[in-house]
PDB file of N, CA and C in Angstrom:
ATOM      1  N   UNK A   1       8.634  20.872  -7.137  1.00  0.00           N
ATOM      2  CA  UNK A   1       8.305  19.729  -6.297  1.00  0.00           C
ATOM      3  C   UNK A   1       9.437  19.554  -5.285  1.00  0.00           C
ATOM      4  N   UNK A   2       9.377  19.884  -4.200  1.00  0.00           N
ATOM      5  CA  UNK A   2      10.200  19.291  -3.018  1.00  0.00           C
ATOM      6  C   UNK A   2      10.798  18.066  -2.802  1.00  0.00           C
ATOM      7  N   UNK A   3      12.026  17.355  -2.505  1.00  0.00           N
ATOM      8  CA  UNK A   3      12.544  16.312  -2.390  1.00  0.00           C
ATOM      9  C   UNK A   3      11.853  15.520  -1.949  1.00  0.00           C
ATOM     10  N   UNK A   4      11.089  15.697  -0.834  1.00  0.00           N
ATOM     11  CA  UNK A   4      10.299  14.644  -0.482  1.00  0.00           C
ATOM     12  C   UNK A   4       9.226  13.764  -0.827  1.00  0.00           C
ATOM     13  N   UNK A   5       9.014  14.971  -1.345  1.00  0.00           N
ATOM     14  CA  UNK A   5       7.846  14.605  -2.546  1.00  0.00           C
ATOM     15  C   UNK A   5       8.281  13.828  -3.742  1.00  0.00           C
ATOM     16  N   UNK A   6       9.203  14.206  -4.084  1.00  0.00           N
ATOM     17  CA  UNK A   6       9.879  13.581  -5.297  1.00  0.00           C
ATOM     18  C   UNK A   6       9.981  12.004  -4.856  1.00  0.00           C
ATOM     19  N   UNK A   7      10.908  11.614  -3.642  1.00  0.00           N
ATOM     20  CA  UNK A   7      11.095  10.646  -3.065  1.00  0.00           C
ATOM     21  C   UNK A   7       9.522   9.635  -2.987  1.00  0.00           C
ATOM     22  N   UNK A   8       9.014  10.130  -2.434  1.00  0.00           N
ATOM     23  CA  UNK A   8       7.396   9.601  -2.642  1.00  0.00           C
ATOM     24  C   UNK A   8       7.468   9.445  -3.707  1.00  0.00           C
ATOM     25  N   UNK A   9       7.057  10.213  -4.762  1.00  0.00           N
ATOM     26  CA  UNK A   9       6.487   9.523  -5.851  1.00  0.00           C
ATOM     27  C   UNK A   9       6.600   8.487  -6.454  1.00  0.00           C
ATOM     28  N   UNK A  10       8.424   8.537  -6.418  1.00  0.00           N
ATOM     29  CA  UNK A  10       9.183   7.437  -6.921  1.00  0.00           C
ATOM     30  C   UNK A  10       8.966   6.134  -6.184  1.00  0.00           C
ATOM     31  N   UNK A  11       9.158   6.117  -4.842  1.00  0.00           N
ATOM     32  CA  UNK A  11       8.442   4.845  -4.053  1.00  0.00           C
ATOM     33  C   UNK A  11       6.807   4.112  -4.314  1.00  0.00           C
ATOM     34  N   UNK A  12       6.203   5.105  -4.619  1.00  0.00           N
ATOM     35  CA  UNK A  12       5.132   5.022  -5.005  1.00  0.00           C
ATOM     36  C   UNK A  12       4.493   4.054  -6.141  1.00  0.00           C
ATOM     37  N   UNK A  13       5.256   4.898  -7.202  1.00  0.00           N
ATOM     38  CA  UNK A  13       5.389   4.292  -8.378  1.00  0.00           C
ATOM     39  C   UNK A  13       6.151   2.790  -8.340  1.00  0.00           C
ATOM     40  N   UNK A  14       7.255   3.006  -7.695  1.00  0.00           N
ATOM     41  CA  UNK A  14       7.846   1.535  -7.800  1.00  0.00           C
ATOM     42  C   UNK A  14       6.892   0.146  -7.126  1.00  0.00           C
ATOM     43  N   UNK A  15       6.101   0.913  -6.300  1.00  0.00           N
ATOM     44  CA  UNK A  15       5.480  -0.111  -5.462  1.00  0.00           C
ATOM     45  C   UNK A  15       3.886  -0.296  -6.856  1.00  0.00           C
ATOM     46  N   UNK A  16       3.658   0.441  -7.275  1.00  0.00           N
ATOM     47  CA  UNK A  16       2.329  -0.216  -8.131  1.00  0.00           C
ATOM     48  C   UNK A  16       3.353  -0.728  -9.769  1.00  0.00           C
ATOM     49  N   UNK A  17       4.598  -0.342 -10.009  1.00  0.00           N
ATOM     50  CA  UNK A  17       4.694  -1.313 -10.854  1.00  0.00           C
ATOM     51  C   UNK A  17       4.506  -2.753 -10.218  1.00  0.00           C
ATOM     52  N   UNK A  18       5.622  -2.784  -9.107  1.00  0.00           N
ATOM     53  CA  UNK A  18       5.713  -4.444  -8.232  1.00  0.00           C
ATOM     54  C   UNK A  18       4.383  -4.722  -8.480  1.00  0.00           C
ATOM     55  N   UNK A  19       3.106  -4.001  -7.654  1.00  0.00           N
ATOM     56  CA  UNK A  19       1.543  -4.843  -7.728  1.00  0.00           C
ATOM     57  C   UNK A  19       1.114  -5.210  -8.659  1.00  0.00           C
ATOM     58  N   UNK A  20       1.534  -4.599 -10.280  1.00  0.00           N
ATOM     59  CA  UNK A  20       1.029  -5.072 -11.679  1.00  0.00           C
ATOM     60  C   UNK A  20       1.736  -6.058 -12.007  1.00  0.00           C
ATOM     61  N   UNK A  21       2.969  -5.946 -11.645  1.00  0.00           N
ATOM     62  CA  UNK A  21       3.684  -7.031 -12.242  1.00  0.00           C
ATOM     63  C   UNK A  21       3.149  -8.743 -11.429  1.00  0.00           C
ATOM     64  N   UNK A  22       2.949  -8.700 -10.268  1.00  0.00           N
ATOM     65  CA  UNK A  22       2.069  -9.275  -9.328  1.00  0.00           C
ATOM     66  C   UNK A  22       0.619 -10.088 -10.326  1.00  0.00           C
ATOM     67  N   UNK A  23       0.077  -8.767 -10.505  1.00  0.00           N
ATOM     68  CA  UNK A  23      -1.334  -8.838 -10.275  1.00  0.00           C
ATOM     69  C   UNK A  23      -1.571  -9.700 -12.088  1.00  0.00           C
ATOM     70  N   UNK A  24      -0.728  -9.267 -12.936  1.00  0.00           N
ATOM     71  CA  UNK A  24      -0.690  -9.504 -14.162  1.00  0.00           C
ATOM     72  C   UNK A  24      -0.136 -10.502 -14.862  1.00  0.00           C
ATOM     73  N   UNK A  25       1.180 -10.755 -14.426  1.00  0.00           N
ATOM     74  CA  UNK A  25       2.106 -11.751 -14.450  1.00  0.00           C
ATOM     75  C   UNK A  25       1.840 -12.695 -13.404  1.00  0.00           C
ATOM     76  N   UNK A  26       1.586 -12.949 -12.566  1.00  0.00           N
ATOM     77  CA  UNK A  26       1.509 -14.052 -11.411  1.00  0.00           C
ATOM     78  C   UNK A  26       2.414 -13.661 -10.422  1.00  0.00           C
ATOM     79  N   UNK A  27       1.929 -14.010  -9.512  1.00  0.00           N
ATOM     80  CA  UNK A  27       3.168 -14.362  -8.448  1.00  0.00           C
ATOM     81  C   UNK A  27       2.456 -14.769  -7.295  1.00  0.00           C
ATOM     82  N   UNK A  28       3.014 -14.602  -6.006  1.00  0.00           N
ATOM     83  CA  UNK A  28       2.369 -15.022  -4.755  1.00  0.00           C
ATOM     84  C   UNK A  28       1.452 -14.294  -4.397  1.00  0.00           C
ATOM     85  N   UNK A  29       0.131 -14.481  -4.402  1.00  0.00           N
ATOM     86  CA  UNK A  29      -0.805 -13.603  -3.136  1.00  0.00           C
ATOM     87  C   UNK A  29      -0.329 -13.014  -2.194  1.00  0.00           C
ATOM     88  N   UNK A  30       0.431 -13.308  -1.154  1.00  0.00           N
ATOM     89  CA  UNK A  30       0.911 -12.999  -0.198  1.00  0.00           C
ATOM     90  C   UNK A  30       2.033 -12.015  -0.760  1.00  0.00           C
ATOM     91  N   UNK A  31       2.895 -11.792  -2.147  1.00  0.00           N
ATOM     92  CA  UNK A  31       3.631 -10.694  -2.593  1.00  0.00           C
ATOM     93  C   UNK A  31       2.657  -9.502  -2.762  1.00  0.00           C
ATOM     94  N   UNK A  32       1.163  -9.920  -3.267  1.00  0.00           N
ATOM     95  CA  UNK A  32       0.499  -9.266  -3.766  1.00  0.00           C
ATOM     96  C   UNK A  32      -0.202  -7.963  -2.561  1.00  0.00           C
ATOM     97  N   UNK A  33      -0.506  -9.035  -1.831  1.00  0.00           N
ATOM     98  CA  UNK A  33      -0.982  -8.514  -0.635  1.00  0.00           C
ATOM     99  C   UNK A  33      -0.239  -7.566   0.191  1.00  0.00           C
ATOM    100  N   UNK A  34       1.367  -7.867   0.887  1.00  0.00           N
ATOM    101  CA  UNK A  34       2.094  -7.336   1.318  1.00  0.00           C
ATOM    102  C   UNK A  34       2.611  -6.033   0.583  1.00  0.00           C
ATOM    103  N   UNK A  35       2.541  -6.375  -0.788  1.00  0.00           N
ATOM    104  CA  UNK A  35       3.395  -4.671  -1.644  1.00  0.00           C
ATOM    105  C   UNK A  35       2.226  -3.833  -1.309  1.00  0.00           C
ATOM    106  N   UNK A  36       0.638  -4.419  -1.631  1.00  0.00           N
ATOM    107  CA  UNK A  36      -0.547  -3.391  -1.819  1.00  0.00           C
ATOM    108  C   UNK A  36      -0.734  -2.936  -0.122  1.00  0.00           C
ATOM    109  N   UNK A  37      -0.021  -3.726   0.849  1.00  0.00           N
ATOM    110  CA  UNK A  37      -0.321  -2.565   2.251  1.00  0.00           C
ATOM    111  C   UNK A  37       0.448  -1.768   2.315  1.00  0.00           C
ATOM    112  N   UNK A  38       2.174  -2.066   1.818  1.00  0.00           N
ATOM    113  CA  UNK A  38       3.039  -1.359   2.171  1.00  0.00           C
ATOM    114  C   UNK A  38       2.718  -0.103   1.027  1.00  0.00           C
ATOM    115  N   UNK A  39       1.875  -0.042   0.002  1.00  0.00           N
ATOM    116  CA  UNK A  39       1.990   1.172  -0.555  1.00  0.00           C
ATOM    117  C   UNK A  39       0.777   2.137  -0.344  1.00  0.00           C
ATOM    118  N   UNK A  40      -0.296   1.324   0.452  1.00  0.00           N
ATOM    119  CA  UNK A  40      -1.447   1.805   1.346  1.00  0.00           C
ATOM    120  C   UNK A  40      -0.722   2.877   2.423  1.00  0.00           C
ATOM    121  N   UNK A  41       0.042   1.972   3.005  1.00  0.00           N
ATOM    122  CA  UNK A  41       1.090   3.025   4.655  1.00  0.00           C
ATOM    123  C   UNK A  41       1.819   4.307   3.620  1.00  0.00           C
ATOM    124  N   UNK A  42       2.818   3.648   2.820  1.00  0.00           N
ATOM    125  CA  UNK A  42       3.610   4.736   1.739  1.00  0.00           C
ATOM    126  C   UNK A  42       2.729   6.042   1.353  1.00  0.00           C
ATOM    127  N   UNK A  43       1.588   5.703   0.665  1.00  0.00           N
ATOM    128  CA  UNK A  43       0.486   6.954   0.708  1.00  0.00           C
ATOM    129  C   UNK A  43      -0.495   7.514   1.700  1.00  0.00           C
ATOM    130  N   UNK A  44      -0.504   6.932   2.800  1.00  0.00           N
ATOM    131  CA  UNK A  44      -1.082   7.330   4.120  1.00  0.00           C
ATOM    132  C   UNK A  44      -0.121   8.281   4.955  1.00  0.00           C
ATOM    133  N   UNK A  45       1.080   8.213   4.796  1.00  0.00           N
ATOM    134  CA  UNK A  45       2.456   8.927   5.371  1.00  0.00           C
ATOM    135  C   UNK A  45       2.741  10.049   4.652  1.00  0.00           C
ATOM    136  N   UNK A  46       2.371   9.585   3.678  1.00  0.00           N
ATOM    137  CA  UNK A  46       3.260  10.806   2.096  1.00  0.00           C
ATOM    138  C   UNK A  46       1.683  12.076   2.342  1.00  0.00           C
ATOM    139  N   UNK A  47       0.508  11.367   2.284  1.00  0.00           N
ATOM    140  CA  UNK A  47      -0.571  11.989   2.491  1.00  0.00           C
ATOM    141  C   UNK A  47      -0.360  13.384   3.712  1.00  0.00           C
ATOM    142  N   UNK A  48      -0.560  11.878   5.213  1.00  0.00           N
ATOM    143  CA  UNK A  48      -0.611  12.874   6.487  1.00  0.00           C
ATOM    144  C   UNK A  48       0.755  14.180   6.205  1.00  0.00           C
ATOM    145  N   UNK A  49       1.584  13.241   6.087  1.00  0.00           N
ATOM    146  CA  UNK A  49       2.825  15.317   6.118  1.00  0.00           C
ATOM    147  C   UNK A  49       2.637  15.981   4.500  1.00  0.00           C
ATOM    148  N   UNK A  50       1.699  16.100   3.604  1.00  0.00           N
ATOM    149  CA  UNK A  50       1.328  16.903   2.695  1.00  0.00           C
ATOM    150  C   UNK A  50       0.324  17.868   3.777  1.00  0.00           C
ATOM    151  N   UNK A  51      -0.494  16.947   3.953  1.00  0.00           N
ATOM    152  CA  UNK A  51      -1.984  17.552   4.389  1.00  0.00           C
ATOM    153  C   UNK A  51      -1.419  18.707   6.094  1.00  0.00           C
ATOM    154  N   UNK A  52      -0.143  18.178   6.393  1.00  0.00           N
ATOM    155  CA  UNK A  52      -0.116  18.564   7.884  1.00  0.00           C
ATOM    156  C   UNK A  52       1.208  19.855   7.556  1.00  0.00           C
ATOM    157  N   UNK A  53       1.840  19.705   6.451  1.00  0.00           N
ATOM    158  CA  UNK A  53       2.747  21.182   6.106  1.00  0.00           C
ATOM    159  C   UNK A  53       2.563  21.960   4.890  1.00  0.00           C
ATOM    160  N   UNK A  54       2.329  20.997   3.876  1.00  0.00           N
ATOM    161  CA  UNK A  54       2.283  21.826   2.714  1.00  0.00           C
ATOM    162  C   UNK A  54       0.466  22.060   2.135  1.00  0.00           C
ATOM    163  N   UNK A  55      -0.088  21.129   2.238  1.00  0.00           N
ATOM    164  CA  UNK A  55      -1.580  21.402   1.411  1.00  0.00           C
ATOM    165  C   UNK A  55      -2.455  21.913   2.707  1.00  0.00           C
ATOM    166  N   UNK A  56      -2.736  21.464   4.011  1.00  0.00           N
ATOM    167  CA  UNK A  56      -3.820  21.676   4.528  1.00  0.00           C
ATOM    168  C   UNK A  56      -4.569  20.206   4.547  1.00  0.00           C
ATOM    169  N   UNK A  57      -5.266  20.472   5.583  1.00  0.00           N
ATOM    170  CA  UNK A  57      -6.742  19.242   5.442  1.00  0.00           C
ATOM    171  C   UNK A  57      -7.975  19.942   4.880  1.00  0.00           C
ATOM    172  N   UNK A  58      -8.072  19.293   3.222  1.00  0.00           N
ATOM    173  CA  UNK A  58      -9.376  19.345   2.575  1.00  0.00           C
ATOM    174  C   UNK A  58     -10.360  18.054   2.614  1.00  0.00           C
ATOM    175  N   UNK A  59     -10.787  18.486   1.911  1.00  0.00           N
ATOM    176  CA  UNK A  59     -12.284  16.986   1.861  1.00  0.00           C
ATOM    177  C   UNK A  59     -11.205  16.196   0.729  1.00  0.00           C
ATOM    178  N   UNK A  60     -10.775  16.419   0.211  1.00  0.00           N
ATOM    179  CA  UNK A  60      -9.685  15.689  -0.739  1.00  0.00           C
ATOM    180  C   UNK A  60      -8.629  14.719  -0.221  1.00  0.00           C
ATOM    181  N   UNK A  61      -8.038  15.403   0.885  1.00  0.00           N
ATOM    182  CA  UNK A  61      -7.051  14.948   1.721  1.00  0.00           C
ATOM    183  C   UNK A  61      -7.846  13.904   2.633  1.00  0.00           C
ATOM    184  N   UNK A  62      -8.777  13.936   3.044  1.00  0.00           N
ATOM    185  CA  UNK A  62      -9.976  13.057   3.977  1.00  0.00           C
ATOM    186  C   UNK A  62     -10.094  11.898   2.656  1.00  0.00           C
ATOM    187  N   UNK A  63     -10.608  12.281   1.685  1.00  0.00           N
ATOM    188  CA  UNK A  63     -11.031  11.285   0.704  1.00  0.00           C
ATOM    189  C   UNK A  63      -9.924  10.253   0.345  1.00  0.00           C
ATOM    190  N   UNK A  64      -8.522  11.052   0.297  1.00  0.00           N
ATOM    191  CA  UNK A  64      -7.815  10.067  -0.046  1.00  0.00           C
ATOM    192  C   UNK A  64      -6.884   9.448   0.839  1.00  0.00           C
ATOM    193  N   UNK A  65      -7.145  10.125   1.990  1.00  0.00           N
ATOM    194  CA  UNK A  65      -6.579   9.137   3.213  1.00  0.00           C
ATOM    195  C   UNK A  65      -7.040   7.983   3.922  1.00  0.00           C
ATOM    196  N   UNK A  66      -8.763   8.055   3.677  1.00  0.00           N
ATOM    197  CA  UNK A  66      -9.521   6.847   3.574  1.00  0.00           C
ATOM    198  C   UNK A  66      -9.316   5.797   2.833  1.00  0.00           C
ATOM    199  N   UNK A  67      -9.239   6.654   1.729  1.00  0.00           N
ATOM    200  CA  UNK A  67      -8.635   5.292   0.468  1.00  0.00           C
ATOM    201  C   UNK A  67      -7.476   4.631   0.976  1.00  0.00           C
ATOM    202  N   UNK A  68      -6.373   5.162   1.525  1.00  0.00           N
ATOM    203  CA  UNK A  68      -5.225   4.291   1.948  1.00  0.00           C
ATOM    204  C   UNK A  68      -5.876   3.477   3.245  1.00  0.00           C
ATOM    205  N   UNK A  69      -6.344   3.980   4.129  1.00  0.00           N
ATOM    206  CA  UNK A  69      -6.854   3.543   5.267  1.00  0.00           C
ATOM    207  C   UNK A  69      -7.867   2.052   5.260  1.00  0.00           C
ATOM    208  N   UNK A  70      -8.116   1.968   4.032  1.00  0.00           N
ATOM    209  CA  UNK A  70      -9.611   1.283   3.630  1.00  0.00           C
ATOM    210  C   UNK A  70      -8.440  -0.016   2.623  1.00  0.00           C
ATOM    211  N   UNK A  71      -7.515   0.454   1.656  1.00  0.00           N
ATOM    212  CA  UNK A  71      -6.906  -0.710   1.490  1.00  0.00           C
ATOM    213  C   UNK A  71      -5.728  -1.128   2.374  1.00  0.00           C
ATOM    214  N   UNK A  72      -5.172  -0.227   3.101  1.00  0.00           N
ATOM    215  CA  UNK A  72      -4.382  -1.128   4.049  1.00  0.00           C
ATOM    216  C   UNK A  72      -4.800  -2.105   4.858  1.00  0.00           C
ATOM    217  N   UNK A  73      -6.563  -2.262   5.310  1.00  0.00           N
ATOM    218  CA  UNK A  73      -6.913  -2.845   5.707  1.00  0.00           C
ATOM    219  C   UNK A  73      -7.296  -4.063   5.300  1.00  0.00           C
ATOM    220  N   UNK A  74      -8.117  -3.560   4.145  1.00  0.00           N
ATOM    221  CA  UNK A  74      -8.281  -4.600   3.541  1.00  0.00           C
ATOM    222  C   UNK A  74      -6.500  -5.965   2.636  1.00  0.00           C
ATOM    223  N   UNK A  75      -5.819  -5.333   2.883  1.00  0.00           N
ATOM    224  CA  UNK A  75      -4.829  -6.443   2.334  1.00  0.00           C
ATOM    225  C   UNK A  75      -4.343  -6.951   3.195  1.00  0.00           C
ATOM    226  N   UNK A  76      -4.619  -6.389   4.445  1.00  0.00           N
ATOM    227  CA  UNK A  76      -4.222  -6.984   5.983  1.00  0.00           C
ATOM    228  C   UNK A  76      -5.269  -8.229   6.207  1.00  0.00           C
ATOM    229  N   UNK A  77      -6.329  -8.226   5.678  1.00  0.00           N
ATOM    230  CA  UNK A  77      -7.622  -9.164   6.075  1.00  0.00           C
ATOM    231  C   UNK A  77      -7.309  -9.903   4.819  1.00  0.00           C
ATOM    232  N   UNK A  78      -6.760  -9.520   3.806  1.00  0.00           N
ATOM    233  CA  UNK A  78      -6.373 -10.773   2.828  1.00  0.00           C
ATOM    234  C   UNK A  78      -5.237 -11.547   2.944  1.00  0.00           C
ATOM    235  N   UNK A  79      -4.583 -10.874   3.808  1.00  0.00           N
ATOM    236  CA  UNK A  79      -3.149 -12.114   4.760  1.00  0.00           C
ATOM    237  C   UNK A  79      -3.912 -12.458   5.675  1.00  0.00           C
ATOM    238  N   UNK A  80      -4.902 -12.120   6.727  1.00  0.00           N
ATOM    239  CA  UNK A  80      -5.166 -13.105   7.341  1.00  0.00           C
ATOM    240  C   UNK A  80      -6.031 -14.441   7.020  1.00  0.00           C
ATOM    241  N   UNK A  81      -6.638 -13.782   5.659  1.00  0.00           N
ATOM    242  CA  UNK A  81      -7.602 -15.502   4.925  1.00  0.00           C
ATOM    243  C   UNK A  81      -6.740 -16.053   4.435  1.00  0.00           C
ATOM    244  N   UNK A  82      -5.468 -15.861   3.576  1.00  0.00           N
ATOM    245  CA  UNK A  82      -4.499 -16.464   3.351  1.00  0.00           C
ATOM    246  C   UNK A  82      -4.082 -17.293   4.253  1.00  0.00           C
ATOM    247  N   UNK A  83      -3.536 -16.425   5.267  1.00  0.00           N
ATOM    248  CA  UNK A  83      -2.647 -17.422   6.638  1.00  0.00           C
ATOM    249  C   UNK A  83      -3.697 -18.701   6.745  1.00  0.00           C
ATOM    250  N   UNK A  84      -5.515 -18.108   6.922  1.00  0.00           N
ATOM    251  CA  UNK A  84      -6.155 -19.095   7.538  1.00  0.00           C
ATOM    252  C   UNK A  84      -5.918 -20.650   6.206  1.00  0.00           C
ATOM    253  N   UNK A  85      -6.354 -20.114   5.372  1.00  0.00           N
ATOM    254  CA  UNK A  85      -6.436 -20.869   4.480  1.00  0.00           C
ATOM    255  C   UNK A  85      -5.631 -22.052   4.418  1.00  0.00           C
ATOM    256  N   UNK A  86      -3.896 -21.897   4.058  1.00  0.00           N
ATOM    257  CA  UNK A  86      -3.087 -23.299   4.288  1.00  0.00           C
ATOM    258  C   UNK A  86      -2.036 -22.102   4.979  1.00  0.00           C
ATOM    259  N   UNK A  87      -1.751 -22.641   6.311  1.00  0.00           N
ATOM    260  CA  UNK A  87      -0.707 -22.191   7.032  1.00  0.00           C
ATOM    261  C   UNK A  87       0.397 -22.818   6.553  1.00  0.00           C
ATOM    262  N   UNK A  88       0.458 -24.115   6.227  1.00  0.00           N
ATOM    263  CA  UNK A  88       2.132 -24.433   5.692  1.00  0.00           C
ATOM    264  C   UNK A  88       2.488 -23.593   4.705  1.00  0.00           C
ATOM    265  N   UNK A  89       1.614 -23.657   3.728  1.00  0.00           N
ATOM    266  CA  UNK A  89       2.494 -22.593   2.283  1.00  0.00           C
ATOM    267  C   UNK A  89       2.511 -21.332   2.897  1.00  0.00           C
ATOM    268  N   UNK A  90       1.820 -20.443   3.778  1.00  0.00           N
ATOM    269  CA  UNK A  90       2.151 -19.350   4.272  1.00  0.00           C
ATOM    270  C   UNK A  90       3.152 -18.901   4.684  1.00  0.00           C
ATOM    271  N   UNK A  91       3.591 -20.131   5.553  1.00  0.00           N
ATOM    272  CA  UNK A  91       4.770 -20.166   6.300  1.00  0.00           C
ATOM    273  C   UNK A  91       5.850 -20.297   5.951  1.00  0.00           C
ATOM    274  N   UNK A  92       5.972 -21.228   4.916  1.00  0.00           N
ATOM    275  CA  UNK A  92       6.817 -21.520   3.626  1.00  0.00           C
ATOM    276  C   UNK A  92       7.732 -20.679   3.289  1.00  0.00           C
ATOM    277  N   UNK A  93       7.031 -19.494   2.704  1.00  0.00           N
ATOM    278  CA  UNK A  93       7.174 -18.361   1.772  1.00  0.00           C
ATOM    279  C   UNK A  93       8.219 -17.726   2.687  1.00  0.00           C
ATOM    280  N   UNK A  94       7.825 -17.590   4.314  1.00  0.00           N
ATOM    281  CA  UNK A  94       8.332 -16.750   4.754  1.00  0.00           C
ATOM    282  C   UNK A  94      10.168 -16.850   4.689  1.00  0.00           C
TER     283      UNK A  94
END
């Protein structure tokens, strides 16, 4: 496994413990939301330079770059019902 790769994984991983610990234990929506885009981009990045030096573009690489593509979005549209929702506690947090 190549350093970089290695490096990924480990980011990776650290970012879906944070979302369980989130998602399981409590915490802020807006923690919840923000770790699950930033590890949407983390595997959309780690993805594109697999698929663009080492693997190739398969239907695999398509499949699972959607998947990042499809929840980065979606946790982006769950900060913005958040924001809509009560802007003071939004703002709060920050």
């Amino acid at each position: 496994m190549a350093f970089v790769d290695f490096i990924a994984v480990v980011v990776l991983v650290l970012f879906l413990v944070e979302f369980l610990r989130l998602a399981v234990w409590g915490g802020s929506r807006k923690e919840l939301f923000l770790t699950l885009a930033l590890f949407a981009l983390t595997l959309g990045v780690w993805l594109i330079y697999n698929a663009s030096f080492v693997w190739g573009w398969d239907f695999y690489t398509y499949f699972s770059l959607a998947f990042a593509v499809a929840t980065f979005f979606l946790s982006v549209f769950g900060l913005y019902r958040l924001r809509e929702e009560s802007k003071l506690e939004f703002q709060k947090e920050i």
